[in-house]
N, C-alpha and C. Protein backbone atom coordinates (compact mmCIF):
# COMPACT_ATOMS: atom_id res chain seq x y z
N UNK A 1 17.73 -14.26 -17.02
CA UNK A 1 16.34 -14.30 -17.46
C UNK A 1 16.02 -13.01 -18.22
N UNK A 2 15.30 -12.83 -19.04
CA UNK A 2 14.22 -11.57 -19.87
C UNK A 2 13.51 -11.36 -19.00
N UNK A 3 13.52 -9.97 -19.56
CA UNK A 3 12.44 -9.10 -18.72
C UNK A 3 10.96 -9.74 -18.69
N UNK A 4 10.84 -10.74 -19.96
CA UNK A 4 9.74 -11.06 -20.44
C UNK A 4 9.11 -12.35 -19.17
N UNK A 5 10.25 -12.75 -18.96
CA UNK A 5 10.41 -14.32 -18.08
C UNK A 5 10.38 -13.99 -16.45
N UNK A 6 10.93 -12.79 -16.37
CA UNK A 6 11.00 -12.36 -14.86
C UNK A 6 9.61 -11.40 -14.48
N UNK A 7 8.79 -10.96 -15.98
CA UNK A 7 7.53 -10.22 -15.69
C UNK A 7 6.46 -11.75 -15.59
N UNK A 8 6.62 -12.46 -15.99
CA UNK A 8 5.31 -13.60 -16.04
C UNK A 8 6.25 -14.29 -14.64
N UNK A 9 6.81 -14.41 -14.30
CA UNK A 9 7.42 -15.39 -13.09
C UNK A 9 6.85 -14.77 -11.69
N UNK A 10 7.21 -13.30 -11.91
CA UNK A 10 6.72 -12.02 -10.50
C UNK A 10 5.33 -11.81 -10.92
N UNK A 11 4.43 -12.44 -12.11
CA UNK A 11 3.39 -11.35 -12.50
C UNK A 11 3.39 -9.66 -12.31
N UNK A 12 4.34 -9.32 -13.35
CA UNK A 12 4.14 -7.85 -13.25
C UNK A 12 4.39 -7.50 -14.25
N UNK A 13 3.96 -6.32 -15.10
CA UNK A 13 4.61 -6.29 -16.35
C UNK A 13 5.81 -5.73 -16.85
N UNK A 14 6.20 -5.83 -17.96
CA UNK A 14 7.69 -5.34 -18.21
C UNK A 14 7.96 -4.00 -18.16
N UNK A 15 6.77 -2.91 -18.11
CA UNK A 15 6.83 -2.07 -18.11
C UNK A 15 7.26 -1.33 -16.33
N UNK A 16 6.45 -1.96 -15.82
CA UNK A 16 6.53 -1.84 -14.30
C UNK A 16 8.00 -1.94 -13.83
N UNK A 17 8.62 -2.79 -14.32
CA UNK A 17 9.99 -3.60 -14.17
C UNK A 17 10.78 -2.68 -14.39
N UNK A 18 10.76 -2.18 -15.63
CA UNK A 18 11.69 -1.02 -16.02
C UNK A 18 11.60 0.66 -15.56
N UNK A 19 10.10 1.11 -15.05
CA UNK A 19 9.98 1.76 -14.35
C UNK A 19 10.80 1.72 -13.23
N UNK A 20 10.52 0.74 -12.38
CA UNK A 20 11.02 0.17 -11.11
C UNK A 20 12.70 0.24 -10.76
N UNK A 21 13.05 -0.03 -11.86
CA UNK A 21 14.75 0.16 -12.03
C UNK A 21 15.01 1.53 -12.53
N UNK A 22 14.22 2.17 -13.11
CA UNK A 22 14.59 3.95 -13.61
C UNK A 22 14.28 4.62 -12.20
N UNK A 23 13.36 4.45 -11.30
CA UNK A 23 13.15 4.95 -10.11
C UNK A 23 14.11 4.89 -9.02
N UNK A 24 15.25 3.80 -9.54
CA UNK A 24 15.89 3.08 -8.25
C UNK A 24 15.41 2.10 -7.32
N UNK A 25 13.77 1.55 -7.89
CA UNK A 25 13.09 0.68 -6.93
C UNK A 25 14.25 -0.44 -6.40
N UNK A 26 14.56 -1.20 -7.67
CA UNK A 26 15.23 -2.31 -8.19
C UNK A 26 16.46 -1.40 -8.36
N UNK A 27 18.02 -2.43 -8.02
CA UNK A 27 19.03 -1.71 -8.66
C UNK A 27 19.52 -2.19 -9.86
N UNK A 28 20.46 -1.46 -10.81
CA UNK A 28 19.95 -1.59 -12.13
C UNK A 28 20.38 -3.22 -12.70
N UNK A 29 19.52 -3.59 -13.45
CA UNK A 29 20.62 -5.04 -13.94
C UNK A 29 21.52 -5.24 -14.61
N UNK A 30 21.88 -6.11 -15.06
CA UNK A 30 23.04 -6.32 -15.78
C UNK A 30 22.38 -6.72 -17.00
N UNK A 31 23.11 -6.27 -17.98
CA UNK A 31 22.81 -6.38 -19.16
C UNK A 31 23.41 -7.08 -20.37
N UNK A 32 23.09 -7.72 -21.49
CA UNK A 32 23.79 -8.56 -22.33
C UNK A 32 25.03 -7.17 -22.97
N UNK A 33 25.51 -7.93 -24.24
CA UNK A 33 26.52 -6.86 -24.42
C UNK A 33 25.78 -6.18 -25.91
N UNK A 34 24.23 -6.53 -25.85
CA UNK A 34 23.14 -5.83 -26.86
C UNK A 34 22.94 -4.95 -26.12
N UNK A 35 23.09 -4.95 -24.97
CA UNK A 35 21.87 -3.95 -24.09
C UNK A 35 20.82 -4.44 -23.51
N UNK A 36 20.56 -5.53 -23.77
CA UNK A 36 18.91 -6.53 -23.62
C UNK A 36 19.03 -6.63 -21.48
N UNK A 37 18.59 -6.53 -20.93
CA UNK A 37 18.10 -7.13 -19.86
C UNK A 37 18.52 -8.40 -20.00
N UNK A 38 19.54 -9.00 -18.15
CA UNK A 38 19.63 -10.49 -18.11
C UNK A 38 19.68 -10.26 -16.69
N UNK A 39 18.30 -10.41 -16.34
CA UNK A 39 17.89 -10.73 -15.05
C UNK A 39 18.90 -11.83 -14.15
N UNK A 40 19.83 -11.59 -13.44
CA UNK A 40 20.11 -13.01 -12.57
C UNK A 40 19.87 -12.80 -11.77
N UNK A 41 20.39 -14.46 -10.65
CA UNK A 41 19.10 -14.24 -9.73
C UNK A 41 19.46 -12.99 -8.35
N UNK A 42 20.39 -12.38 -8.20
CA UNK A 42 20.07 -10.91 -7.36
C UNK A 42 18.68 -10.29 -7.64
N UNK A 43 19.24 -10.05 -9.18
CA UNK A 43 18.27 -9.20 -9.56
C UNK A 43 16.84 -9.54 -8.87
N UNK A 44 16.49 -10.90 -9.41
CA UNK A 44 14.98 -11.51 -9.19
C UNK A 44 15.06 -11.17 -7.89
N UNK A 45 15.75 -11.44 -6.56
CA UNK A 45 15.78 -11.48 -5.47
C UNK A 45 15.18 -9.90 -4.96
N UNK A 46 15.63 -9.33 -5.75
CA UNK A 46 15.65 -7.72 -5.89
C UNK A 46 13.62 -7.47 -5.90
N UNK A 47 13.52 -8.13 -7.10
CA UNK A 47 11.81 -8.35 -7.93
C UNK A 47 11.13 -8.60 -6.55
N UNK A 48 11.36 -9.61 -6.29
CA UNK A 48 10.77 -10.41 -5.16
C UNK A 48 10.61 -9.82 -4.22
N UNK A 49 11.57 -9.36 -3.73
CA UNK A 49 11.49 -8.28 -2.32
C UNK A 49 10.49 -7.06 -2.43
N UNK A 50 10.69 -6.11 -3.95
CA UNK A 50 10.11 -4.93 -3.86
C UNK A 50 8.59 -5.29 -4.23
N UNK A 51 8.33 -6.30 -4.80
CA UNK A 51 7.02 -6.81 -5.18
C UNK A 51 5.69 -7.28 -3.83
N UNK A 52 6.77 -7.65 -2.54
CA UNK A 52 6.72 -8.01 -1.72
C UNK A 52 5.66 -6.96 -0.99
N UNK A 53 7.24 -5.99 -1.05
CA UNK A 53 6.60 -4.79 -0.26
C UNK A 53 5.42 -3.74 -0.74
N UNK A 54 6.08 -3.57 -1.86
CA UNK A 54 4.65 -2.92 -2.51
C UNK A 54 3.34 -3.59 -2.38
N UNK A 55 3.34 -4.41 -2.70
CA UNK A 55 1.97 -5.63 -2.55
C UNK A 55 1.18 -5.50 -0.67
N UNK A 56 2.30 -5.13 -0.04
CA UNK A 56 1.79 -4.76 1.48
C UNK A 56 1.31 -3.17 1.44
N UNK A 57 1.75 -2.63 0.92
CA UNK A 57 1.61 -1.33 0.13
C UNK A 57 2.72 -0.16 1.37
N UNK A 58 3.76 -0.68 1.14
CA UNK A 58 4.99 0.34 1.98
C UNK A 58 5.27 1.04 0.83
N UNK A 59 5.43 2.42 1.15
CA UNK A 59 5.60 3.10 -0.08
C UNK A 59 7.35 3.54 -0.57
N UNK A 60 6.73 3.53 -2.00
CA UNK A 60 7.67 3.70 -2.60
C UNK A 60 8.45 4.27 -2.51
N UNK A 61 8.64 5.83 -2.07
CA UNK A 61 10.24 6.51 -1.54
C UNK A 61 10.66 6.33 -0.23
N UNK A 62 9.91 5.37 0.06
CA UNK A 62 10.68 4.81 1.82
C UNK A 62 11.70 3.37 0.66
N UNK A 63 11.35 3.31 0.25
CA UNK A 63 11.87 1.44 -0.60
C UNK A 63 13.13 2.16 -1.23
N UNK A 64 12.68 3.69 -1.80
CA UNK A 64 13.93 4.07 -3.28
C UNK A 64 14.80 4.06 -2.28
N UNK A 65 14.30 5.19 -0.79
CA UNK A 65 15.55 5.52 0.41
C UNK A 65 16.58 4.51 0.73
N UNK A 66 15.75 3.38 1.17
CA UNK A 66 16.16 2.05 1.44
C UNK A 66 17.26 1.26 0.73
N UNK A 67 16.60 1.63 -1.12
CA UNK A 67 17.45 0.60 -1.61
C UNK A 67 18.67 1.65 -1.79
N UNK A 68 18.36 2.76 -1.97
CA UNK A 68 20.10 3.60 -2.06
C UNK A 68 20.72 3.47 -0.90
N UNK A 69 20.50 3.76 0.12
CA UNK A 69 21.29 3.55 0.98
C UNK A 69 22.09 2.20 0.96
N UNK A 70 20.94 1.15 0.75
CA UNK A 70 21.67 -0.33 0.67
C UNK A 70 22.91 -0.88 -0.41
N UNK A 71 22.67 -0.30 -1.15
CA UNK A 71 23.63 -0.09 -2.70
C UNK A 71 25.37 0.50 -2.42
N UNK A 72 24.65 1.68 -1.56
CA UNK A 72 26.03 2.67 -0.98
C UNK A 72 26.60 2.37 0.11
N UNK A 73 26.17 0.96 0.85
CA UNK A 73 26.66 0.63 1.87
C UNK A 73 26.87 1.62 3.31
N UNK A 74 25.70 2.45 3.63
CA UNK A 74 25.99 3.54 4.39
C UNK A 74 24.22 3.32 4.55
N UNK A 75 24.05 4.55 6.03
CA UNK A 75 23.41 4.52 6.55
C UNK A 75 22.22 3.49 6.96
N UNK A 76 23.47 2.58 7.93
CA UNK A 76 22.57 1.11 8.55
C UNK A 76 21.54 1.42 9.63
N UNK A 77 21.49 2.38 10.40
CA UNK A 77 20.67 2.68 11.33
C UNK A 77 19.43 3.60 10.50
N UNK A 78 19.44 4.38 9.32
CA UNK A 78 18.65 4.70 8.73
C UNK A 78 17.86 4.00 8.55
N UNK A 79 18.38 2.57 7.92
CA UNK A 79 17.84 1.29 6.96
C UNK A 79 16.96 1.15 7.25
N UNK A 80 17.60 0.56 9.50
CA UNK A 80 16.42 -0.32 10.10
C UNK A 80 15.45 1.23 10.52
N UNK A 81 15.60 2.30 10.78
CA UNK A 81 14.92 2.98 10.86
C UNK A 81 13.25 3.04 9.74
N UNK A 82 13.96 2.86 8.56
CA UNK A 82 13.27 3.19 7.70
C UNK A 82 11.74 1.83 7.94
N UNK A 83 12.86 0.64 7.87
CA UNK A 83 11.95 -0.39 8.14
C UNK A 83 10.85 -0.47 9.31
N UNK A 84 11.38 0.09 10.66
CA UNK A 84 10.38 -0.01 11.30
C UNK A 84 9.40 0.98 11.21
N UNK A 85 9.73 1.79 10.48
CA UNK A 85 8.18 3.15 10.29
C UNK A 85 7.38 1.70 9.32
N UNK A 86 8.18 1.76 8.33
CA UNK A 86 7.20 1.12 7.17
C UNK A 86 6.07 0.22 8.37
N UNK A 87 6.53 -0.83 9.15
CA UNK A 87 6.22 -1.67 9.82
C UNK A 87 5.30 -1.17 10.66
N UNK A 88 5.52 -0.05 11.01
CA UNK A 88 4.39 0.45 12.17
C UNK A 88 2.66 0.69 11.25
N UNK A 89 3.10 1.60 9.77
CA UNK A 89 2.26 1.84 8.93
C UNK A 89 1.40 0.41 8.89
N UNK A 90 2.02 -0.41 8.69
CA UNK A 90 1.47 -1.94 7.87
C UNK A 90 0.72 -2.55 9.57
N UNK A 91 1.28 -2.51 10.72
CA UNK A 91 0.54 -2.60 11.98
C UNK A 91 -0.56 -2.17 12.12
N UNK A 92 -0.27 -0.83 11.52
CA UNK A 92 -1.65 0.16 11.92
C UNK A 92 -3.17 -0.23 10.73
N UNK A 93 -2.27 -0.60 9.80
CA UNK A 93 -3.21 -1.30 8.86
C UNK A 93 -3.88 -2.29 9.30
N UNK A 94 -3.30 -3.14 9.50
CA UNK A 94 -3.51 -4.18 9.96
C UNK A 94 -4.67 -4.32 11.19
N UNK A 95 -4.01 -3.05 11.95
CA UNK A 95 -5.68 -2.91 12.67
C UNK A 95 -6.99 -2.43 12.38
N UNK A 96 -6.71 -1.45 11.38
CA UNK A 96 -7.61 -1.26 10.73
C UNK A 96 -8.69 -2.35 9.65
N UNK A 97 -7.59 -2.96 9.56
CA UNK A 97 -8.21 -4.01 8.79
C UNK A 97 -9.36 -5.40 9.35
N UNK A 98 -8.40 -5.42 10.60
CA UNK A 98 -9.33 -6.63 11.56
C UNK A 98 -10.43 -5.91 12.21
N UNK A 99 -10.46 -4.51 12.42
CA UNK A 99 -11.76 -3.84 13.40
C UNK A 99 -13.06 -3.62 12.21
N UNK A 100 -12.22 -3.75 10.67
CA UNK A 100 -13.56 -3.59 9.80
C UNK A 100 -13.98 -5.16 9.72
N UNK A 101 -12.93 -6.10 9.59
CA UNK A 101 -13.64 -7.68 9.68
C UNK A 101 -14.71 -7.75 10.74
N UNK A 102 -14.11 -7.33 11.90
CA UNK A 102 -15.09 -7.82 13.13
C UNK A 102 -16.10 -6.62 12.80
N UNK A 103 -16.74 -5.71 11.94
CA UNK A 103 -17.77 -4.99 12.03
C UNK A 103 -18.43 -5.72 10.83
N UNK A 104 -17.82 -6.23 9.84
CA UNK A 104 -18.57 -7.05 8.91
C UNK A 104 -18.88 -8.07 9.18
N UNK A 105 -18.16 -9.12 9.83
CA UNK A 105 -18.80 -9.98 10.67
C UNK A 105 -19.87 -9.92 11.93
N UNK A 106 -20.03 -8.90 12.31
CA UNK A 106 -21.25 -8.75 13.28
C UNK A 106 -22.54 -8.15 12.35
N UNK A 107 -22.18 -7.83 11.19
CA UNK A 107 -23.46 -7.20 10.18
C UNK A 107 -23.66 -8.79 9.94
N UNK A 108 -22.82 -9.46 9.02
CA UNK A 108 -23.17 -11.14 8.48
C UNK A 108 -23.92 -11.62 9.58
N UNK A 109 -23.45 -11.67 10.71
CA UNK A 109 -24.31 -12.66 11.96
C UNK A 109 -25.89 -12.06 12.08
N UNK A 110 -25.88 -10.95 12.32
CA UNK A 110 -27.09 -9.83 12.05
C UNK A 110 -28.13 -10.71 11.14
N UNK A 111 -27.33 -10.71 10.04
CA UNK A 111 -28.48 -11.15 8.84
C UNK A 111 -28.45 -12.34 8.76
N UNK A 112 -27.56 -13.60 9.26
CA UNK A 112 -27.93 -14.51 9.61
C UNK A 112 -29.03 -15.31 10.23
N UNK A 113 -29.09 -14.17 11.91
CA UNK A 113 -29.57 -14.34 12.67
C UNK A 113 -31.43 -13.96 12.38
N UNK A 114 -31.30 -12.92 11.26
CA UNK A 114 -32.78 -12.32 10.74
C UNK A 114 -33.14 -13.46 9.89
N UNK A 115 -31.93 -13.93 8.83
CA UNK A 115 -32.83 -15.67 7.96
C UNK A 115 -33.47 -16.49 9.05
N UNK A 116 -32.90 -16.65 9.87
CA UNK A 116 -33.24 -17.72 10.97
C UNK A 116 -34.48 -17.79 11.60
N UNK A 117 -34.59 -16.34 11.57
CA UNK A 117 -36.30 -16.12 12.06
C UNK A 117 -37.18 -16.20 11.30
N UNK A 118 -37.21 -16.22 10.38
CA UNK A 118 -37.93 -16.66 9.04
C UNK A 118 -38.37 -17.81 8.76
């Protein structure tokens, strides 16, 4: 696939993409014998995953750590290490996130409850 085909498929742009692989997000692809980008599907698999995570918002030099290590076939206890911090972060979010629902939902009922008297 083009960079062009794998940025509208992941919605992301091509620029991001190629960032993403100069950073080590993504490892690098394989390329025609122009030079052009030919996404196969690792690669995408690659897209998919880091798009994944970012989108949860695990950050980025826990992912670069991650994917070098994974590349170099070394440090497996790092890996899952790495993963369960990320995981604890995204937990902790996560609570954060439901204790502001349940405070916005007791404001909504609030003003519900004030139409009602009306």
């Amino acid at each position: 696939m083009t960079i062009g085909e794998v940025s509208e498929k992941f919605q992301m742009t091509a620029d991001t993409l190629r960032y993403y692989e100069r950073i080590g997000l993504i490892p690098p692809v394989p390329r025609k014998k122009n030079g052009i980008r030919d996404f196969d599907e690792q690669s995408c698999k690659w897209v998919g995953f880091i798009k994944c995570m970012r989108s949860a918002g695990v950050q980025i030099e826990a992912l670069i750590e991650y994917v070098s290590l994974l590349q170099k076939g070394t440090g497996i206890e790092r890996r899952k290490q790495i993963l369960i911090e990320q995981r604890a972060r995204l937990q902790k979010q996560a609570e954060t996130l439901r204790t502001t629902i349940e405070r916005l939902d007791y404001k909504i009922n609030h003003y519900e409850e004030l139409f009602k008297q009306k």
